[in-house]
PDB file of N, CA and C in Angstrom:
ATOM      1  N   UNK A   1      26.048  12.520   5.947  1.00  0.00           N
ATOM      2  CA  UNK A   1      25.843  11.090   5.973  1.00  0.00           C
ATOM      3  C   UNK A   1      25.115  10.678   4.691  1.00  0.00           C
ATOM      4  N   UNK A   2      25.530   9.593   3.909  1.00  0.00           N
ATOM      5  CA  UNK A   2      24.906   9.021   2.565  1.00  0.00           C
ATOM      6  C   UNK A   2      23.585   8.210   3.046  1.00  0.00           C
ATOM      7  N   UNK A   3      22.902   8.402   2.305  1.00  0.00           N
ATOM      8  CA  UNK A   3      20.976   7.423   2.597  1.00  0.00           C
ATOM      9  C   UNK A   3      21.352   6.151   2.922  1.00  0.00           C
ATOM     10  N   UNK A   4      21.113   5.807   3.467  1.00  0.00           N
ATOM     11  CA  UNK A   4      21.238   4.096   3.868  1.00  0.00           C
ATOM     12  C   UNK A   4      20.623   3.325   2.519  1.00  0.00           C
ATOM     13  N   UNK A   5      21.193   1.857   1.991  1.00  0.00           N
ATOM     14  CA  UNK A   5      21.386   1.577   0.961  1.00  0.00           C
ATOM     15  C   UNK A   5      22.361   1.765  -0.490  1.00  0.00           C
ATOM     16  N   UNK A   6      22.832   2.981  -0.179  1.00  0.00           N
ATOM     17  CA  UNK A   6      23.495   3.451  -1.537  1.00  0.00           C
ATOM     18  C   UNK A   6      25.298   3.120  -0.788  1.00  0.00           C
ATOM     19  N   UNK A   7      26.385   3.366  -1.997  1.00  0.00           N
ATOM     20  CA  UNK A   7      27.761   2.989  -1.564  1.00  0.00           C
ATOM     21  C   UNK A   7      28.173   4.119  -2.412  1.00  0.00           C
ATOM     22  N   UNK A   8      29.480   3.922  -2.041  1.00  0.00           N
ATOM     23  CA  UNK A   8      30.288   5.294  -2.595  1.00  0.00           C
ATOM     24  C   UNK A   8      30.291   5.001  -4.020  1.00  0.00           C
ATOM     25  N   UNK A   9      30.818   5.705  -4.877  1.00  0.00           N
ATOM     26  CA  UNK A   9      30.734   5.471  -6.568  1.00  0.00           C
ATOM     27  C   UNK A   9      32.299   5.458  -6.603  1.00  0.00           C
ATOM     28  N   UNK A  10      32.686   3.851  -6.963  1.00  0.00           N
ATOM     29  CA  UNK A  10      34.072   3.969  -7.109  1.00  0.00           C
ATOM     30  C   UNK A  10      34.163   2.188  -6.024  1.00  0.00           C
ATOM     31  N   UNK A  11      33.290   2.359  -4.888  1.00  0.00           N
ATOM     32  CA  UNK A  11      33.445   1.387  -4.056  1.00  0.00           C
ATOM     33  C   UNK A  11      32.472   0.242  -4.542  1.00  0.00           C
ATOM     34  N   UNK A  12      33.038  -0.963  -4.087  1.00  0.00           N
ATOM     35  CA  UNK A  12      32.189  -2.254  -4.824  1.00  0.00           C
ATOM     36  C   UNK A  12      30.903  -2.509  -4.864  1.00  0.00           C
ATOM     37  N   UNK A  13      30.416  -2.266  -5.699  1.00  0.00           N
ATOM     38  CA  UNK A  13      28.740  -2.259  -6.219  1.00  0.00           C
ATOM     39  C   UNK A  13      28.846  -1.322  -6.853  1.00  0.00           C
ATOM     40  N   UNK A  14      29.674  -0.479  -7.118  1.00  0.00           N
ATOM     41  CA  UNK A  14      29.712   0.970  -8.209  1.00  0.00           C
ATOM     42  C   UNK A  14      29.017   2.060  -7.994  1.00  0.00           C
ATOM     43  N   UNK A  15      27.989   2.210  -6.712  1.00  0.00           N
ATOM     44  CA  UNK A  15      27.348   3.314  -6.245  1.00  0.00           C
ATOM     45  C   UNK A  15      25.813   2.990  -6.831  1.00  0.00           C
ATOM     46  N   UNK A  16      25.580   1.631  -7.055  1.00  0.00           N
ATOM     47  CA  UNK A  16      23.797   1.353  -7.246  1.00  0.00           C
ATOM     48  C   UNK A  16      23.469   1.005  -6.158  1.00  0.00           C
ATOM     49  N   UNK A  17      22.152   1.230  -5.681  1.00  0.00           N
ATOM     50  CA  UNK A  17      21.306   0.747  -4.922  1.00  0.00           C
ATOM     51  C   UNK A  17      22.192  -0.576  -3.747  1.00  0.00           C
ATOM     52  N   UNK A  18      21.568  -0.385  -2.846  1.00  0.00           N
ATOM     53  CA  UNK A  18      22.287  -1.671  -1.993  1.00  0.00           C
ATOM     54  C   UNK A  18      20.919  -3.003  -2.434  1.00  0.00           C
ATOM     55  N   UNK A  19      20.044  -2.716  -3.252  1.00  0.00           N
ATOM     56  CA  UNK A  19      18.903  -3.922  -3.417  1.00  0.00           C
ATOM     57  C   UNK A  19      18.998  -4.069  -5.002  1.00  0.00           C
ATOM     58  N   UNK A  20      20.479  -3.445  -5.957  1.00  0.00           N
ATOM     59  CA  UNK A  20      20.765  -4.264  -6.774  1.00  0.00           C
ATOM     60  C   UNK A  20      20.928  -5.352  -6.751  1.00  0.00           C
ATOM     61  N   UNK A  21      21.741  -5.911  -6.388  1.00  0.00           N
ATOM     62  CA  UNK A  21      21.980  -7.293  -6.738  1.00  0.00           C
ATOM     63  C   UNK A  21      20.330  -8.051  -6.197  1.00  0.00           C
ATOM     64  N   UNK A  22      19.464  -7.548  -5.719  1.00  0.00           N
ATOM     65  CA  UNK A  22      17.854  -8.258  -5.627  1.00  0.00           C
ATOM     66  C   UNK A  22      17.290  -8.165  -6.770  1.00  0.00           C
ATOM     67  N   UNK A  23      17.943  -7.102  -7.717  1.00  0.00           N
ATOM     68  CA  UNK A  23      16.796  -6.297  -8.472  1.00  0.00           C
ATOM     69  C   UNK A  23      17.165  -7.113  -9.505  1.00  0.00           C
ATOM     70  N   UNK A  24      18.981  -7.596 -10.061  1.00  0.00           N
ATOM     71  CA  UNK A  24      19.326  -8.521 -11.145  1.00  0.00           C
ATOM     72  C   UNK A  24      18.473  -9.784 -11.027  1.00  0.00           C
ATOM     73  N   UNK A  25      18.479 -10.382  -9.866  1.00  0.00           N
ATOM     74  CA  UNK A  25      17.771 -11.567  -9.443  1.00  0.00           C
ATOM     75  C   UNK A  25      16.475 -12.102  -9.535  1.00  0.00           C
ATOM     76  N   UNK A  26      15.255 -11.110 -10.003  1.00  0.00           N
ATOM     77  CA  UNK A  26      14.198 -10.457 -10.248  1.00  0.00           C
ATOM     78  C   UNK A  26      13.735 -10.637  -8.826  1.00  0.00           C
ATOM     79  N   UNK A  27      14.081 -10.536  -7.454  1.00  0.00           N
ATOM     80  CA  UNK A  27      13.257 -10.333  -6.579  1.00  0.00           C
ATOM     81  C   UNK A  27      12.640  -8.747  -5.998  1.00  0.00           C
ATOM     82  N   UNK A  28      12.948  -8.005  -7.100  1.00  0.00           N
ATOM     83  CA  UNK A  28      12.772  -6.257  -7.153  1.00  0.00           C
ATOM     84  C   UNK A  28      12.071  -6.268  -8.363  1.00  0.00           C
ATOM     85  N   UNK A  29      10.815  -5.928  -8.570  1.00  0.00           N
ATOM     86  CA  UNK A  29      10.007  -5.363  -9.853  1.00  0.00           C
ATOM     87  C   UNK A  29      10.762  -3.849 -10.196  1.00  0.00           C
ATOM     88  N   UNK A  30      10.383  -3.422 -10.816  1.00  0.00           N
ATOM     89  CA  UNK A  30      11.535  -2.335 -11.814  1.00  0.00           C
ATOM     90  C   UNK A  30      10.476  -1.098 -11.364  1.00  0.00           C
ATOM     91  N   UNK A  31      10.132  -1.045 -10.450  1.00  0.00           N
ATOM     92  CA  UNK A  31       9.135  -0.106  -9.634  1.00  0.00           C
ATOM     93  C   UNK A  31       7.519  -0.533  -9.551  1.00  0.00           C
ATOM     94  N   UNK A  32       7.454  -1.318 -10.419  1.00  0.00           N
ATOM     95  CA  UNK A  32       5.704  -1.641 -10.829  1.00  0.00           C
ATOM     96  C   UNK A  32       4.857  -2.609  -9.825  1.00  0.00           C
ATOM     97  N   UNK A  33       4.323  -2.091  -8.851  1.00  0.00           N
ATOM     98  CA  UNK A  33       3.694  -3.306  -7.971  1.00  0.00           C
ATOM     99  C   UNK A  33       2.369  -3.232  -7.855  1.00  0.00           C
ATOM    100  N   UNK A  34       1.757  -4.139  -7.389  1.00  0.00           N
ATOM    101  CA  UNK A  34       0.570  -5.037  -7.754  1.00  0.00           C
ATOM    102  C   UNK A  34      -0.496  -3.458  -7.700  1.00  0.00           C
ATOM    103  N   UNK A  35      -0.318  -2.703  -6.770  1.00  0.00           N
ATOM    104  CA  UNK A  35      -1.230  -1.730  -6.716  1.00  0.00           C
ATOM    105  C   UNK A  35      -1.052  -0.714  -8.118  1.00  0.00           C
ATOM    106  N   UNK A  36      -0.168  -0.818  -8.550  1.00  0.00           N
ATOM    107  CA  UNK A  36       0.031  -0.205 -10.267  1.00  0.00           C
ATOM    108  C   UNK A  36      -1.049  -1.000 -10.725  1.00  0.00           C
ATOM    109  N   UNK A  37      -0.968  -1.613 -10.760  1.00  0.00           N
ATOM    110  CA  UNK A  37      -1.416  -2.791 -11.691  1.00  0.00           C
ATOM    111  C   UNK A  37      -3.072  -2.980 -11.561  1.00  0.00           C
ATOM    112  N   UNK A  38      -3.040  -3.272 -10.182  1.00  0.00           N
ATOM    113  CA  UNK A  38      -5.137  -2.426  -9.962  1.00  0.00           C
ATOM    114  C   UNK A  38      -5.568  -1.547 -10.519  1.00  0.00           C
ATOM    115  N   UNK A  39      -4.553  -0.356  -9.901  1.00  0.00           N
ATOM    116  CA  UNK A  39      -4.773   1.113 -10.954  1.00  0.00           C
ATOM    117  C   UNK A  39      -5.417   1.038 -12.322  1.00  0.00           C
ATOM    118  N   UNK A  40      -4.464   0.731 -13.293  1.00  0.00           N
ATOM    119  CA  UNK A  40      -4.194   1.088 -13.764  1.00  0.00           C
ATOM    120  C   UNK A  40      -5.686  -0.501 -14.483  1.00  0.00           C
ATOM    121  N   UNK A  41      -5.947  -1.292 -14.102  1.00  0.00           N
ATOM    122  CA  UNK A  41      -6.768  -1.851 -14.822  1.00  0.00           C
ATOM    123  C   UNK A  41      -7.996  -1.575 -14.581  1.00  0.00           C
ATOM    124  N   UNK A  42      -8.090  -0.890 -12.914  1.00  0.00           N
ATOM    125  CA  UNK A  42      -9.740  -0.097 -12.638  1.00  0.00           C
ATOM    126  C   UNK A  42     -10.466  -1.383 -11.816  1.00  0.00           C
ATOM    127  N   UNK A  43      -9.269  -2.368 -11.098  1.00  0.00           N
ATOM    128  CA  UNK A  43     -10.008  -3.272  -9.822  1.00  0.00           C
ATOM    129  C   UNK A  43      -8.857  -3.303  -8.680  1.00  0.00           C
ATOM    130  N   UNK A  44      -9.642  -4.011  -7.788  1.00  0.00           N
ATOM    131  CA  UNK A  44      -8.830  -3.833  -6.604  1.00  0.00           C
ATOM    132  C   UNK A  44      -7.450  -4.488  -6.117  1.00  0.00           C
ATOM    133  N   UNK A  45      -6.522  -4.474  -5.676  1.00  0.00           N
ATOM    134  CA  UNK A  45      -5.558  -5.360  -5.372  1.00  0.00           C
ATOM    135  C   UNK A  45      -5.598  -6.345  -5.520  1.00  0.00           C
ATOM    136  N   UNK A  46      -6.917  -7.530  -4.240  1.00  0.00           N
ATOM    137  CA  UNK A  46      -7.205  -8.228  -4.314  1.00  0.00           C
ATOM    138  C   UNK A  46      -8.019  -9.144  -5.717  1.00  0.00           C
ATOM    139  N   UNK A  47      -8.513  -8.480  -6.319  1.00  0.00           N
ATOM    140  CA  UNK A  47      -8.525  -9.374  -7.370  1.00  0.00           C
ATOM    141  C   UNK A  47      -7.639  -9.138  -8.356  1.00  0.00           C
ATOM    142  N   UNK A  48      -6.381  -8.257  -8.935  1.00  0.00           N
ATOM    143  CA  UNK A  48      -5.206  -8.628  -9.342  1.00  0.00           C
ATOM    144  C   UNK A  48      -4.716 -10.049  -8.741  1.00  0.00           C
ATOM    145  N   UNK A  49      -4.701  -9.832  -7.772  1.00  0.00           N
ATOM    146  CA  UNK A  49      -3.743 -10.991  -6.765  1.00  0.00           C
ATOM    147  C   UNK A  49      -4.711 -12.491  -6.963  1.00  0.00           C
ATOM    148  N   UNK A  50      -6.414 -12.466  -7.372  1.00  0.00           N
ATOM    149  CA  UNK A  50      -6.651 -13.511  -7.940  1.00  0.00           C
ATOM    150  C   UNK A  50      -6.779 -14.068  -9.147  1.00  0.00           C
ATOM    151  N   UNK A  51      -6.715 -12.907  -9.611  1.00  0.00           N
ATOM    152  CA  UNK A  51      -6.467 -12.934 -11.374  1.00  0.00           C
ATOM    153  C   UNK A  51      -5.067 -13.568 -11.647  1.00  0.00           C
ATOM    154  N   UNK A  52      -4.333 -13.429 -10.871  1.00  0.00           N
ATOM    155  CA  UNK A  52      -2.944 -13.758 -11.397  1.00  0.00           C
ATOM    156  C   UNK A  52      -2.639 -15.517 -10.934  1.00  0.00           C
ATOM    157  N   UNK A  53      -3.426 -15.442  -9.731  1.00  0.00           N
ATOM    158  CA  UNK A  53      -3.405 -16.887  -9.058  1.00  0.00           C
ATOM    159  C   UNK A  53      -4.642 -18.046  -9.784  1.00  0.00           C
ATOM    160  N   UNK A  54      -4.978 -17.262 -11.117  1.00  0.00           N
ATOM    161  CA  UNK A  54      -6.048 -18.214 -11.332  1.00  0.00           C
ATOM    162  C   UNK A  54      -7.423 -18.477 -10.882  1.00  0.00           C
ATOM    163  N   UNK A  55      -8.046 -17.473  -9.517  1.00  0.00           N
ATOM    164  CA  UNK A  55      -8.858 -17.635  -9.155  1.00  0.00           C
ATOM    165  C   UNK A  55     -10.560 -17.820  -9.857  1.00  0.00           C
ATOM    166  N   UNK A  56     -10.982 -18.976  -9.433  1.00  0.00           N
ATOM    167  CA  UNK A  56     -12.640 -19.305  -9.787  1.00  0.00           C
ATOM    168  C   UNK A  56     -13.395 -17.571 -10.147  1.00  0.00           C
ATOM    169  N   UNK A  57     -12.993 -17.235  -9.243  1.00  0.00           N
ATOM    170  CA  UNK A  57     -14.204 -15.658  -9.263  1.00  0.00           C
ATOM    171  C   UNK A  57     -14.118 -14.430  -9.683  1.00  0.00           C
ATOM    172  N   UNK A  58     -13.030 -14.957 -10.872  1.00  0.00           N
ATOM    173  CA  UNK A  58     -12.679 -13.759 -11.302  1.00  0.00           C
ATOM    174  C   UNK A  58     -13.062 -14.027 -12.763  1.00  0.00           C
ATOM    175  N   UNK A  59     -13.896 -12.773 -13.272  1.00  0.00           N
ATOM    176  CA  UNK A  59     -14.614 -12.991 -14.749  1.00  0.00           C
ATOM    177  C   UNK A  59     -13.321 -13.125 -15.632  1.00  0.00           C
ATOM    178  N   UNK A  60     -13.948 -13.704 -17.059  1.00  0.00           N
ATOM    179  CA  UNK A  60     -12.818 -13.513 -17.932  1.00  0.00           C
ATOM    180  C   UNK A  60     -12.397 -12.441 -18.408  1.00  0.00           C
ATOM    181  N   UNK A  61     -13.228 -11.531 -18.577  1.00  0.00           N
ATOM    182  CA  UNK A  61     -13.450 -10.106 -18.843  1.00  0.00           C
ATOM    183  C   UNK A  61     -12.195  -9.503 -17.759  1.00  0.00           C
ATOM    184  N   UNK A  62     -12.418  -9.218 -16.919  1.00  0.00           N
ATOM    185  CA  UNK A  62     -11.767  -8.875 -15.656  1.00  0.00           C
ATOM    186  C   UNK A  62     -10.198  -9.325 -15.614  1.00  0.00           C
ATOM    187  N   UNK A  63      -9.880 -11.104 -15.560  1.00  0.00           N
ATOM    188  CA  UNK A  63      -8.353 -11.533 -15.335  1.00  0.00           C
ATOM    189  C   UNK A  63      -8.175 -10.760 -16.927  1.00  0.00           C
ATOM    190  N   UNK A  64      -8.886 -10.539 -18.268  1.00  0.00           N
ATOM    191  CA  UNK A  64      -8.125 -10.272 -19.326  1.00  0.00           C
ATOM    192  C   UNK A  64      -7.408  -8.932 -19.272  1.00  0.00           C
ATOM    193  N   UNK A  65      -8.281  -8.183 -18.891  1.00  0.00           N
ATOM    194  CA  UNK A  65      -8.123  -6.250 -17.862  1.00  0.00           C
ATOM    195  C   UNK A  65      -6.634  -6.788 -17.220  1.00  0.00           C
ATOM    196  N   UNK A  66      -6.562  -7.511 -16.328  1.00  0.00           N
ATOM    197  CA  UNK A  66      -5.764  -7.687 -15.298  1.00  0.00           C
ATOM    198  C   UNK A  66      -4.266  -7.791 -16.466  1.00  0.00           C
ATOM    199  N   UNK A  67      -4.540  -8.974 -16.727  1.00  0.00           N
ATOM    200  CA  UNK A  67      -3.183  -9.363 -17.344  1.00  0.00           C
ATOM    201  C   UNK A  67      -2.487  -8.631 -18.737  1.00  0.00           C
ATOM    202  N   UNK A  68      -3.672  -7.747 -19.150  1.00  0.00           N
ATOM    203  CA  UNK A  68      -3.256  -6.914 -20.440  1.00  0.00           C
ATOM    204  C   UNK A  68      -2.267  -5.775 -19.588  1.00  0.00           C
ATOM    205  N   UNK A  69      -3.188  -5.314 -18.329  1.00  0.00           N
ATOM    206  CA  UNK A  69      -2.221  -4.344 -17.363  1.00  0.00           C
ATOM    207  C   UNK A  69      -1.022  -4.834 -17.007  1.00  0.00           C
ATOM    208  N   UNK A  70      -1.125  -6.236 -16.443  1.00  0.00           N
ATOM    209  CA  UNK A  70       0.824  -6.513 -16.395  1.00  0.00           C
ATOM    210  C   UNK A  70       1.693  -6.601 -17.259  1.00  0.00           C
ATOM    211  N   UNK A  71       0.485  -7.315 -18.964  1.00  0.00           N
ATOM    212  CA  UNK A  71       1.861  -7.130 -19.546  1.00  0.00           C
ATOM    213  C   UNK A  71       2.365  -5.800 -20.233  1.00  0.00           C
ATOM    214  N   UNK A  72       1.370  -4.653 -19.974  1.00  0.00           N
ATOM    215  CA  UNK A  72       1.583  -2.912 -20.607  1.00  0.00           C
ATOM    216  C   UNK A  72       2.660  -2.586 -19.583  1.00  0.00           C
ATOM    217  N   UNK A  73       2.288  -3.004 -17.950  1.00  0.00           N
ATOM    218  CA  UNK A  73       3.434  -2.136 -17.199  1.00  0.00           C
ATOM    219  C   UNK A  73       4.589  -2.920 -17.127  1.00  0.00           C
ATOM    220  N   UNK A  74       4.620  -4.397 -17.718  1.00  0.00           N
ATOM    221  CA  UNK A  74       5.511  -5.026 -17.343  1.00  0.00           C
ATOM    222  C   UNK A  74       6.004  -5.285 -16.082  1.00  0.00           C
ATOM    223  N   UNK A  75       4.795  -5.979 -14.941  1.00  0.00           N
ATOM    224  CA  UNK A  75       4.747  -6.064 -14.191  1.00  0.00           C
ATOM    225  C   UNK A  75       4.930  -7.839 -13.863  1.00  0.00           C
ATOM    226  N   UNK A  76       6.015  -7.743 -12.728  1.00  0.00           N
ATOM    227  CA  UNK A  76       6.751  -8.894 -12.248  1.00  0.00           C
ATOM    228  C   UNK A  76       6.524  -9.038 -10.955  1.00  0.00           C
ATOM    229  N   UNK A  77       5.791 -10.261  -9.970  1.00  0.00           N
ATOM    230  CA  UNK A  77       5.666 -10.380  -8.966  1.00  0.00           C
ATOM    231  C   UNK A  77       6.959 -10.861  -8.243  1.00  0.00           C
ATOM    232  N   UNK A  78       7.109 -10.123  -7.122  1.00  0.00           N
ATOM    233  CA  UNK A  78       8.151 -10.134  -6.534  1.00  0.00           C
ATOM    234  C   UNK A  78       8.284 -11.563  -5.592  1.00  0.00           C
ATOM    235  N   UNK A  79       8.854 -12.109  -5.599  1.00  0.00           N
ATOM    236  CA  UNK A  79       9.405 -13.213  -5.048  1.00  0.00           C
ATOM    237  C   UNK A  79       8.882 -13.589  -3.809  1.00  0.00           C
ATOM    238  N   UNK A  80       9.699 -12.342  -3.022  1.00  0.00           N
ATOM    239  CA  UNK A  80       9.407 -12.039  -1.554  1.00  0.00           C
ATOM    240  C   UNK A  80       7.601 -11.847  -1.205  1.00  0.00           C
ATOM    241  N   UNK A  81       7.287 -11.299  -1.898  1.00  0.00           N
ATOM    242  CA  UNK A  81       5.647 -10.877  -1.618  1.00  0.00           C
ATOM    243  C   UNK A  81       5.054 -12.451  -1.952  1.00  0.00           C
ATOM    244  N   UNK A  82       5.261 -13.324  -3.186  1.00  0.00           N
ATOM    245  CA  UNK A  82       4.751 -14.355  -3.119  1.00  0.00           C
ATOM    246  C   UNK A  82       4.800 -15.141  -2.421  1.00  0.00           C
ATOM    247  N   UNK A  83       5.758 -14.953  -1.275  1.00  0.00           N
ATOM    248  CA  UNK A  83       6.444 -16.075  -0.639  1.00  0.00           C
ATOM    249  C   UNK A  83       5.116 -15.464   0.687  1.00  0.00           C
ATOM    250  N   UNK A  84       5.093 -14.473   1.176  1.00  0.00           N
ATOM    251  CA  UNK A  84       4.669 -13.731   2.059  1.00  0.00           C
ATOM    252  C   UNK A  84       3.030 -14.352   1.795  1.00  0.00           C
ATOM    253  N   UNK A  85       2.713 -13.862   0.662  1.00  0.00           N
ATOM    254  CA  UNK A  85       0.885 -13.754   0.552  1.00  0.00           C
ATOM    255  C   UNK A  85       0.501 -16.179   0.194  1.00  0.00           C
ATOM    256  N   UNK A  86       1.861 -16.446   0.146  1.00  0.00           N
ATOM    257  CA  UNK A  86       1.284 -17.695   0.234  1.00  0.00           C
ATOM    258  C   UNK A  86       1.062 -18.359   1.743  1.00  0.00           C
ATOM    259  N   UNK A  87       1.211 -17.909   2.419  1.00  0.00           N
ATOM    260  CA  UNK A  87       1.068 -18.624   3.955  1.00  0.00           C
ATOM    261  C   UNK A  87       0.198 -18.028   4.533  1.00  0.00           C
ATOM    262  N   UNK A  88      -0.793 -16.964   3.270  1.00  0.00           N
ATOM    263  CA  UNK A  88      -2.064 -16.487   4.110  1.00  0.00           C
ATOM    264  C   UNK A  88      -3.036 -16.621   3.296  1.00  0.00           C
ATOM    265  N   UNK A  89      -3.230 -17.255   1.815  1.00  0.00           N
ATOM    266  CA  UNK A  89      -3.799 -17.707   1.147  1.00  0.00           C
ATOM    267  C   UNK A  89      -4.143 -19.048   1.231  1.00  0.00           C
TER     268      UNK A  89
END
């Protein structure tokens, strides 16, 4: 049995991912998500996620960390997650 998501190579979609056509659309980051992006700047999720939204309480020092990290990993917020974390923000 083939992994769920994938198609035969030859059959329509050419054998990419079944969340290509999300990924052309940019609602798929190119693997890089927000927890990369903490990582990799040395804070927590949550203040990525206010750094990016502009938040009051986030030093300048800190959103600059933040946003130098998205633009090194080339990190793209996914559509779906924004749509998600706005009805609890």
């Amino acid at each position: 049995m083939r992994p769920t998501g994938t198609s035969e190579p030859g059959a329509p979609g050419g054998g990419e991912p079944a969340n290509g056509r999300a990924r052309r659309r940019g609602l798929v980051s190119d693997g890089v998500t927000i927890r990369d992006v903490a990582q990799h700047a040395g804070v927590s999720i949550a203040t990525v996620s206010r750094a990016l939204r502009g938040h009051e309480n986030v030093t300048d020092t800190t959103r600059q960390r933040v946003l130098a990290s998205v633009a090194e990993l080339r990190f793209t917020p996914s559509r779906l997650g924004v749509s998600h974390a706005g009805r609890r923000h």
